[in-house]
N, C-alpha and C. Protein backbone atom coordinates (compact mmCIF):
# COMPACT_ATOMS: atom_id res chain seq x y z
N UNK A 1 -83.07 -6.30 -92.83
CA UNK A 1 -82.60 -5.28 -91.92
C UNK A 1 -83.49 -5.28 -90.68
N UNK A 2 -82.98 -4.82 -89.36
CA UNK A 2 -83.89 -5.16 -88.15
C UNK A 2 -84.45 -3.89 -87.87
N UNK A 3 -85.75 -3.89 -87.08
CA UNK A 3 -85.79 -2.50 -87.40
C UNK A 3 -86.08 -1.93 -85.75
N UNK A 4 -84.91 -2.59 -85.58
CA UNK A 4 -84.34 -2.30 -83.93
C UNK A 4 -83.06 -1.97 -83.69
N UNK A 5 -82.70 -1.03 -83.69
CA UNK A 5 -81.64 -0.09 -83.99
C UNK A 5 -80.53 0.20 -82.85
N UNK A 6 -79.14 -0.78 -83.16
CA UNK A 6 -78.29 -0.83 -81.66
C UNK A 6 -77.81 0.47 -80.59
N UNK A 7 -77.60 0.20 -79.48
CA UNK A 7 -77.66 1.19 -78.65
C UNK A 7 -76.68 1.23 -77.95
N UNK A 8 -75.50 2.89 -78.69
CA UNK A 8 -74.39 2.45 -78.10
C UNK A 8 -74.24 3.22 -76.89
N UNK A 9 -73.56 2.60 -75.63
CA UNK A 9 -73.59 3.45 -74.62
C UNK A 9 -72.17 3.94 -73.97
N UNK A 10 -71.92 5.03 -73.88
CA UNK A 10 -70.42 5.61 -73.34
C UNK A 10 -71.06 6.28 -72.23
N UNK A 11 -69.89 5.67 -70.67
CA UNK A 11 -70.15 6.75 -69.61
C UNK A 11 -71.30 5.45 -68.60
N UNK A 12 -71.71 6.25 -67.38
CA UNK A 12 -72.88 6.11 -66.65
C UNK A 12 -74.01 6.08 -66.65
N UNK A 13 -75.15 5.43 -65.82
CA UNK A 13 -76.50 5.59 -66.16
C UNK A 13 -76.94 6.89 -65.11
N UNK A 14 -77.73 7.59 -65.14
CA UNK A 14 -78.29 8.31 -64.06
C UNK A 14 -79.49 7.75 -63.32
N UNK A 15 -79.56 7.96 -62.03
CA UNK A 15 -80.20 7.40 -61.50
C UNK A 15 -81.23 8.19 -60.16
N UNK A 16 -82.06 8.12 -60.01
CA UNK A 16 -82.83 9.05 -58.86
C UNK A 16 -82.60 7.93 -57.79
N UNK A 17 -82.50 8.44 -56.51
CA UNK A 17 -81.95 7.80 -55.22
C UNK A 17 -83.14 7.98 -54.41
N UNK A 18 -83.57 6.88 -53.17
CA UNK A 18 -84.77 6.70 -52.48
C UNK A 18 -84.40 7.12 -51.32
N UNK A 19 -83.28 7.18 -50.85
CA UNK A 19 -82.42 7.48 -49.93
C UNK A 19 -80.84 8.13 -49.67
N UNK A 20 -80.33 7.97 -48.50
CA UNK A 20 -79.03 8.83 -48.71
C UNK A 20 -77.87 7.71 -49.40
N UNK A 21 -77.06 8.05 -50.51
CA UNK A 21 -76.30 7.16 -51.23
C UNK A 21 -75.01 7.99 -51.16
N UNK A 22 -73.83 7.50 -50.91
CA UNK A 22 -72.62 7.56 -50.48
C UNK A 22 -71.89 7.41 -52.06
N UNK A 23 -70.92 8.16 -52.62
CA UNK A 23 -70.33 8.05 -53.35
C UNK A 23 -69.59 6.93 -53.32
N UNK A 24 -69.28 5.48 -54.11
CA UNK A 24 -68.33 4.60 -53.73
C UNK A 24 -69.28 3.32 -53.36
N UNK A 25 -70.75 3.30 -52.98
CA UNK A 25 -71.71 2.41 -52.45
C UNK A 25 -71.72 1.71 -53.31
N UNK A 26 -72.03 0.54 -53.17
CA UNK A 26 -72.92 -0.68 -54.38
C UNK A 26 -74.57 -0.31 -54.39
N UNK A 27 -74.91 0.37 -55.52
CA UNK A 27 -76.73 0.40 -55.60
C UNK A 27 -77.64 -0.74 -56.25
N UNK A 28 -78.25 -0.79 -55.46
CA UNK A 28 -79.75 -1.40 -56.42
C UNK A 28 -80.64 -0.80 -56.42
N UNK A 29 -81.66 -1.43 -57.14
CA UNK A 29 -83.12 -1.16 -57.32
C UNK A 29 -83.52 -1.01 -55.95
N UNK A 30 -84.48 0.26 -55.93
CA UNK A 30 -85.26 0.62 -54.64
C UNK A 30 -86.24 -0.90 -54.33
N UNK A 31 -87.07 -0.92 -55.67
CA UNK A 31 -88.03 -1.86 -55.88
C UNK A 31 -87.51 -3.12 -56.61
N UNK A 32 -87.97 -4.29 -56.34
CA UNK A 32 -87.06 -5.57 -57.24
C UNK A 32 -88.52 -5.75 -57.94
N UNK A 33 -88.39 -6.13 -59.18
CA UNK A 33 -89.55 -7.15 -59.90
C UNK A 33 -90.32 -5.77 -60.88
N UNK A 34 -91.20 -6.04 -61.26
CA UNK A 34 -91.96 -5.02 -62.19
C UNK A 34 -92.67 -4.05 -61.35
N UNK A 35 -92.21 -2.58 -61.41
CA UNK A 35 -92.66 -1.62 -60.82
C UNK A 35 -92.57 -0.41 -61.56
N UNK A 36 -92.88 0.74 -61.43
CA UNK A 36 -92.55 2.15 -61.46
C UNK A 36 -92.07 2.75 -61.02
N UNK A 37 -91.68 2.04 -59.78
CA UNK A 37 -90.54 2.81 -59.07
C UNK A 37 -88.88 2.38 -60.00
N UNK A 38 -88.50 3.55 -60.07
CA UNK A 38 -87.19 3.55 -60.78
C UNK A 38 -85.53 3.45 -60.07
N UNK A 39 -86.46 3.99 -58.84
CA UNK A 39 -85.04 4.55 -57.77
C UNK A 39 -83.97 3.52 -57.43
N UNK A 40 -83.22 3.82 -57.09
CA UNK A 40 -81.81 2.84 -56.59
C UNK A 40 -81.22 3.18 -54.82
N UNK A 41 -80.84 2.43 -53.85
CA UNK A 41 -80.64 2.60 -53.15
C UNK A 41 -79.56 1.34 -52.54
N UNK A 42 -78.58 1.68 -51.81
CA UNK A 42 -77.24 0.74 -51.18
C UNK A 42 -77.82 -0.34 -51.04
N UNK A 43 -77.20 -1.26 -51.63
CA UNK A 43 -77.41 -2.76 -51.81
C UNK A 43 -77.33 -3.82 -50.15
N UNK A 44 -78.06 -4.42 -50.00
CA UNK A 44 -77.92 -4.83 -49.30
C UNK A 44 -77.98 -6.73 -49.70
N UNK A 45 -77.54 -7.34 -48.31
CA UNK A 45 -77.15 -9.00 -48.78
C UNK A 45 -78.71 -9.68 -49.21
N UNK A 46 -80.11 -8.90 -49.32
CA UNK A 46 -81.37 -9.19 -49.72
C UNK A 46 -81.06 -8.86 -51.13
N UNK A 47 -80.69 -8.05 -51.70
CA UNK A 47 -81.16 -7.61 -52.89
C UNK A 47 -80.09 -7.30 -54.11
N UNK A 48 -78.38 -8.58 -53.09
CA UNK A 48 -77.34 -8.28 -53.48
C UNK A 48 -76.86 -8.89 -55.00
N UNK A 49 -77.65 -9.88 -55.94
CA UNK A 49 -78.13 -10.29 -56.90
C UNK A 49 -78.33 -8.98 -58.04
N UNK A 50 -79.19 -8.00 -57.59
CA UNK A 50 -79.21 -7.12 -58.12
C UNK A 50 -78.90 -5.59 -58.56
N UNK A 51 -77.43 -5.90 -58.31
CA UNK A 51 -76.18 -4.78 -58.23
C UNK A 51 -76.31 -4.25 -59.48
N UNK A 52 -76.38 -2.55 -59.82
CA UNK A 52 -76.68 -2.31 -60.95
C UNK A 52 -75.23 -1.34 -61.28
N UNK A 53 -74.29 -1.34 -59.77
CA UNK A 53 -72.96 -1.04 -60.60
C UNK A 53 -72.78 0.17 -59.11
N UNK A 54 -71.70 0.99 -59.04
CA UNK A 54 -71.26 1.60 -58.24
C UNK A 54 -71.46 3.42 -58.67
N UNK A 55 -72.24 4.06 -57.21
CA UNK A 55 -72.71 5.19 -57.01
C UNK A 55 -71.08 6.20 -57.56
N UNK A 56 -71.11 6.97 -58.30
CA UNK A 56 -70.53 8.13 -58.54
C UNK A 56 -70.48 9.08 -57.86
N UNK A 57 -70.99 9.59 -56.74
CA UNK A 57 -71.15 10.24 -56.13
C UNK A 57 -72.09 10.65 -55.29
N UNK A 58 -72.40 11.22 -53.70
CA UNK A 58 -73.40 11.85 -52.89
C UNK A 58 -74.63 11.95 -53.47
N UNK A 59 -75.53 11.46 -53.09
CA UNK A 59 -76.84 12.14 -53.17
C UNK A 59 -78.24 11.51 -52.45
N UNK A 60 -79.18 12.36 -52.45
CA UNK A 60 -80.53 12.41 -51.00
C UNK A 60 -81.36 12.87 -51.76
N UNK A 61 -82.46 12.48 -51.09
CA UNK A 61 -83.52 12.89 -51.48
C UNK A 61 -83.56 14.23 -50.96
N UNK A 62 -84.84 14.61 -52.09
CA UNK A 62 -84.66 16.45 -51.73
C UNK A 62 -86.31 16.57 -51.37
N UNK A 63 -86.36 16.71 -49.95
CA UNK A 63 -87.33 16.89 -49.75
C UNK A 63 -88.45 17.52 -48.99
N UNK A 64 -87.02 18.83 -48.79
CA UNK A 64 -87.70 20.09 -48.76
C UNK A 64 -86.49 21.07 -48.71
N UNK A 65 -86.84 22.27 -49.77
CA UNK A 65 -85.36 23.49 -49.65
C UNK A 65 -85.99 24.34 -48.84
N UNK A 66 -84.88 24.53 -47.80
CA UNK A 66 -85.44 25.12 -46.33
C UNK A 66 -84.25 26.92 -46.98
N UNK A 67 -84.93 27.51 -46.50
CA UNK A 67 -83.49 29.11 -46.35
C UNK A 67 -84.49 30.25 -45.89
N UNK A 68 -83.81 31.13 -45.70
CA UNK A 68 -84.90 32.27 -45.06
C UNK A 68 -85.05 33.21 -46.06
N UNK A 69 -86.10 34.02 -46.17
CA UNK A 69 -86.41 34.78 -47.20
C UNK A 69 -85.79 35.79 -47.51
N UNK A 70 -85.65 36.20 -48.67
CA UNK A 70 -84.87 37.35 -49.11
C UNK A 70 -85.60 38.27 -49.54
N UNK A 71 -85.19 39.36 -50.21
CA UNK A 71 -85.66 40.89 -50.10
C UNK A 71 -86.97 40.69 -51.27
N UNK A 72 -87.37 39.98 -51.53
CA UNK A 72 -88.29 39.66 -52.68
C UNK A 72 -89.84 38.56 -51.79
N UNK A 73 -89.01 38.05 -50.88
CA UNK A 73 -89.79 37.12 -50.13
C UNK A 73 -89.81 35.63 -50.36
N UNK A 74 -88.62 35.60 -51.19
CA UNK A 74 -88.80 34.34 -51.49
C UNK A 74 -87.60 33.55 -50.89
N UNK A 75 -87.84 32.02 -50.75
CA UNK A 75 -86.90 31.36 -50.02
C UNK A 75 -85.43 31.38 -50.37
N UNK A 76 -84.27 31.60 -49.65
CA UNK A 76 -83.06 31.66 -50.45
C UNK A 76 -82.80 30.10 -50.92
N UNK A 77 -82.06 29.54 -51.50
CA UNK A 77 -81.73 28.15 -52.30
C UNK A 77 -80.51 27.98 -51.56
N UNK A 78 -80.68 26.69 -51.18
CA UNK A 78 -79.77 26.13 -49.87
C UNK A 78 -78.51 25.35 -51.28
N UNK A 79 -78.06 25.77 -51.86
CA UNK A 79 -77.14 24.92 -52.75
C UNK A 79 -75.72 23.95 -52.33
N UNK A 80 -76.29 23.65 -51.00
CA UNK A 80 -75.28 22.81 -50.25
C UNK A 80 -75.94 21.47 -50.00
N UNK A 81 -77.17 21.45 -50.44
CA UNK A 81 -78.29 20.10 -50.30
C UNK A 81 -77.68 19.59 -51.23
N UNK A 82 -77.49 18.11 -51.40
CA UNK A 82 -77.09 17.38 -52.48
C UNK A 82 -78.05 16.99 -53.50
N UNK A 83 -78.22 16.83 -54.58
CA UNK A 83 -79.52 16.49 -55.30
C UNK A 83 -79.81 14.99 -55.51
N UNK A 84 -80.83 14.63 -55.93
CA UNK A 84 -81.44 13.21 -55.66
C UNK A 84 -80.95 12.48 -57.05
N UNK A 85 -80.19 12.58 -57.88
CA UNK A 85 -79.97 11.80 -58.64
C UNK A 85 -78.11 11.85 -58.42
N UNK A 86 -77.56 10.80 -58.76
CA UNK A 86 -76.37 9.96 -58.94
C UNK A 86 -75.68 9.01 -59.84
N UNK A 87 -74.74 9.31 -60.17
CA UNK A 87 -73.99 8.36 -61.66
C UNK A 87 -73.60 7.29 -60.93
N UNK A 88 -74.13 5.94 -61.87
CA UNK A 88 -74.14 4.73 -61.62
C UNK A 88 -72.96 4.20 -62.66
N UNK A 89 -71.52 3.99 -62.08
CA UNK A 89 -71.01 3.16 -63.12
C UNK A 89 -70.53 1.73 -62.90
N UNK A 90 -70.89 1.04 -64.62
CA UNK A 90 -70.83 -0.59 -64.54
C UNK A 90 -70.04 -0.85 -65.33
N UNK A 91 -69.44 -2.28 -65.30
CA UNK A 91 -69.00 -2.64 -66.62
C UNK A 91 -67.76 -1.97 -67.59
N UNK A 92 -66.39 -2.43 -66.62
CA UNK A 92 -65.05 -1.69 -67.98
C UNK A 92 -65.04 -0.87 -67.14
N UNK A 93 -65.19 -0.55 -65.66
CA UNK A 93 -64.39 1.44 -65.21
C UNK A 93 -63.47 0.66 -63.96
N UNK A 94 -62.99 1.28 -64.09
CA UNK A 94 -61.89 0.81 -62.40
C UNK A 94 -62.70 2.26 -61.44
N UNK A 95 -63.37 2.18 -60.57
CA UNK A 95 -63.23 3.22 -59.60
C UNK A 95 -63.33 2.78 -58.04
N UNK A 96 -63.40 2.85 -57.21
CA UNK A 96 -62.99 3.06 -55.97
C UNK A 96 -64.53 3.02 -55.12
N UNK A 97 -64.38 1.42 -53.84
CA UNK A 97 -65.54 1.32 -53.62
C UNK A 97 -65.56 1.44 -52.23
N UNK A 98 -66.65 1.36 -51.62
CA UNK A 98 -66.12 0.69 -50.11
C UNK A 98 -66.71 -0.37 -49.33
N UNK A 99 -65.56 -0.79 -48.84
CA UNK A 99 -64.75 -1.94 -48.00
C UNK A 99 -65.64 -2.06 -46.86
N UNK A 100 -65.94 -3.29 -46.10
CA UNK A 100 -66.51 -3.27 -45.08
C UNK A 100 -65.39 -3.68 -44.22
N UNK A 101 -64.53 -4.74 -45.38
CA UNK A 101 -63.10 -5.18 -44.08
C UNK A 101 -62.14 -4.96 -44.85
N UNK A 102 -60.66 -5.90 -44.53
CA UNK A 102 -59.76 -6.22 -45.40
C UNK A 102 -59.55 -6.95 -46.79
N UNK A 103 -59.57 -6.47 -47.53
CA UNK A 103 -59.53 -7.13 -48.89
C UNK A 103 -57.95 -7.46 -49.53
N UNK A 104 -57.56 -8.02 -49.86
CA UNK A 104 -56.05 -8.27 -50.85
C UNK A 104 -56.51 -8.48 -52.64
N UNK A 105 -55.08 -7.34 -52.89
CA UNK A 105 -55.40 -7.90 -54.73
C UNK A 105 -56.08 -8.97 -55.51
N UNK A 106 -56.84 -9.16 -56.00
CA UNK A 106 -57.20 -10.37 -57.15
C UNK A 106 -58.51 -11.22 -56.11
N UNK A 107 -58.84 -10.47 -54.79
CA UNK A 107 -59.95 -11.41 -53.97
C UNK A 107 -61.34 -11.19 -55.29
N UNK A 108 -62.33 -11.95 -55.24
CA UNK A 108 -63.26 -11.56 -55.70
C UNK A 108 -64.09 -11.00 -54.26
N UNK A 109 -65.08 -10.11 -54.49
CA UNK A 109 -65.95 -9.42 -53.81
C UNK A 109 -67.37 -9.67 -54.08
N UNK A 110 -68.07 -9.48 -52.50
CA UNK A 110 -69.75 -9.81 -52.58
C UNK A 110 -70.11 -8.10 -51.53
N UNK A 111 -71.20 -8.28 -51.99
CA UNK A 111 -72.14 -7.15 -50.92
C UNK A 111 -71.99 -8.05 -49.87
N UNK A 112 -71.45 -6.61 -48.52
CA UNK A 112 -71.58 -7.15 -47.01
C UNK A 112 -72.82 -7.45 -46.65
N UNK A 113 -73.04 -8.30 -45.86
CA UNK A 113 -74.45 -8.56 -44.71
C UNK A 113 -74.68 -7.94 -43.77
N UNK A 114 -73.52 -7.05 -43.28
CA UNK A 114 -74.13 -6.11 -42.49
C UNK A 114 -74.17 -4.66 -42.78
N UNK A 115 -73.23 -4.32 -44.14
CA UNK A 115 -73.49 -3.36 -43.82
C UNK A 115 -73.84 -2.27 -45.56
N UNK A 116 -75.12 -1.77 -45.60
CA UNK A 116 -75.11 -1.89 -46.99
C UNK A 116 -74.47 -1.11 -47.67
N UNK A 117 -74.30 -0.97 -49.15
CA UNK A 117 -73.66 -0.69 -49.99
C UNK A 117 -72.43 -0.97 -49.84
N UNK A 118 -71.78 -1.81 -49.38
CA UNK A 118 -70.46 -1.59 -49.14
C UNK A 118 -69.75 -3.73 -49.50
N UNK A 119 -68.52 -3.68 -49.80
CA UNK A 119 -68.27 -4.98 -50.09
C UNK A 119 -67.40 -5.59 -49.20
N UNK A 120 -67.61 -6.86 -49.50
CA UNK A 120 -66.53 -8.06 -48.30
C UNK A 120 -65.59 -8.67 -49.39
N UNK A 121 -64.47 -9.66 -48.69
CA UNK A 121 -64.27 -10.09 -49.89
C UNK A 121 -64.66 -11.79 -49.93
N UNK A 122 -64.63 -12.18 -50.84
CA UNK A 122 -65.77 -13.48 -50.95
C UNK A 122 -64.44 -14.61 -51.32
N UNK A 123 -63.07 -14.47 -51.13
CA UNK A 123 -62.17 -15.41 -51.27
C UNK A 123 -61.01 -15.10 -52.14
N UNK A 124 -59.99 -15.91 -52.46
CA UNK A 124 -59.76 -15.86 -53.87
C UNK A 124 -60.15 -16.73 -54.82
N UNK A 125 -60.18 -16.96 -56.14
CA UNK A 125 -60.72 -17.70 -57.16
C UNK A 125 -61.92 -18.14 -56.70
N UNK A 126 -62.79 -18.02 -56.28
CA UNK A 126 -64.44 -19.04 -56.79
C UNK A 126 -65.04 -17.97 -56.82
N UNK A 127 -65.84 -18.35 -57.25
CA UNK A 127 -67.10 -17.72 -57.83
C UNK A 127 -67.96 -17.50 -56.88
N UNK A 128 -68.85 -16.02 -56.66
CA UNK A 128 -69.80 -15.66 -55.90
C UNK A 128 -70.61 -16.39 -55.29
């Protein structure tokens, strides 16, 4: 018996964002190679190898809640700031990305070069 125990996964990964991420973006790793940094940020044609799947939705870094004080003195909570983490989904979901140009059914797709998080289409039939 192994005593490494399989790991089943349903759904998205969560992810903390280094920057502003667009619902619909292609993310990667903030950092490539062995780090501590965990964060993910819009893929660009440097780091387009390491696509870890498509942003779920808005989110920024939070890095400072600004509001004016209330009857207690304390800051009011701006709950219109977006928060710094975002669902990453890969693998088996159909959702909805974005386009830098024109794409047609069945093209395969690459991360644009100019513009990040976002895809081109790379032909039909060959490979990346």
């Amino acid at each position: 018996m192994s005593a490494v125990l399989p790991h089943y996964k349903q759904g998205p990964i969560n992810k903390q964002v280094s920057t502003l991420v667009i619902g619909g973006m292609l993310v990667c790793p903030t950092t490539i190679g062995s780090s501590t940094d965990l964060t993910v940020a819009p893929c660009s044609s440097a780091n387009a190898r390491y696509v870890l799947g498509v942003a779920g939705k808005d989110a920024n870094v939070i890095s400072v809640q600004t509001g004016a004080a209330n009857s207690y003195g304390q800051p009011a909570i701006d709950i219109s700031v977006l928060d710094d983490y975002t669902s990453v989904y890969y693998g088996g979901v159909d959702i909805w990305v974005w386009y830098q140009g024109a794409v047609s059914e069945g093209d395969l797709l690459t991360v644009s070069a100019t513009t990040a998080g976002t895809v081109i289409t790379n032909g039909t039939g060959t490979d990346p």
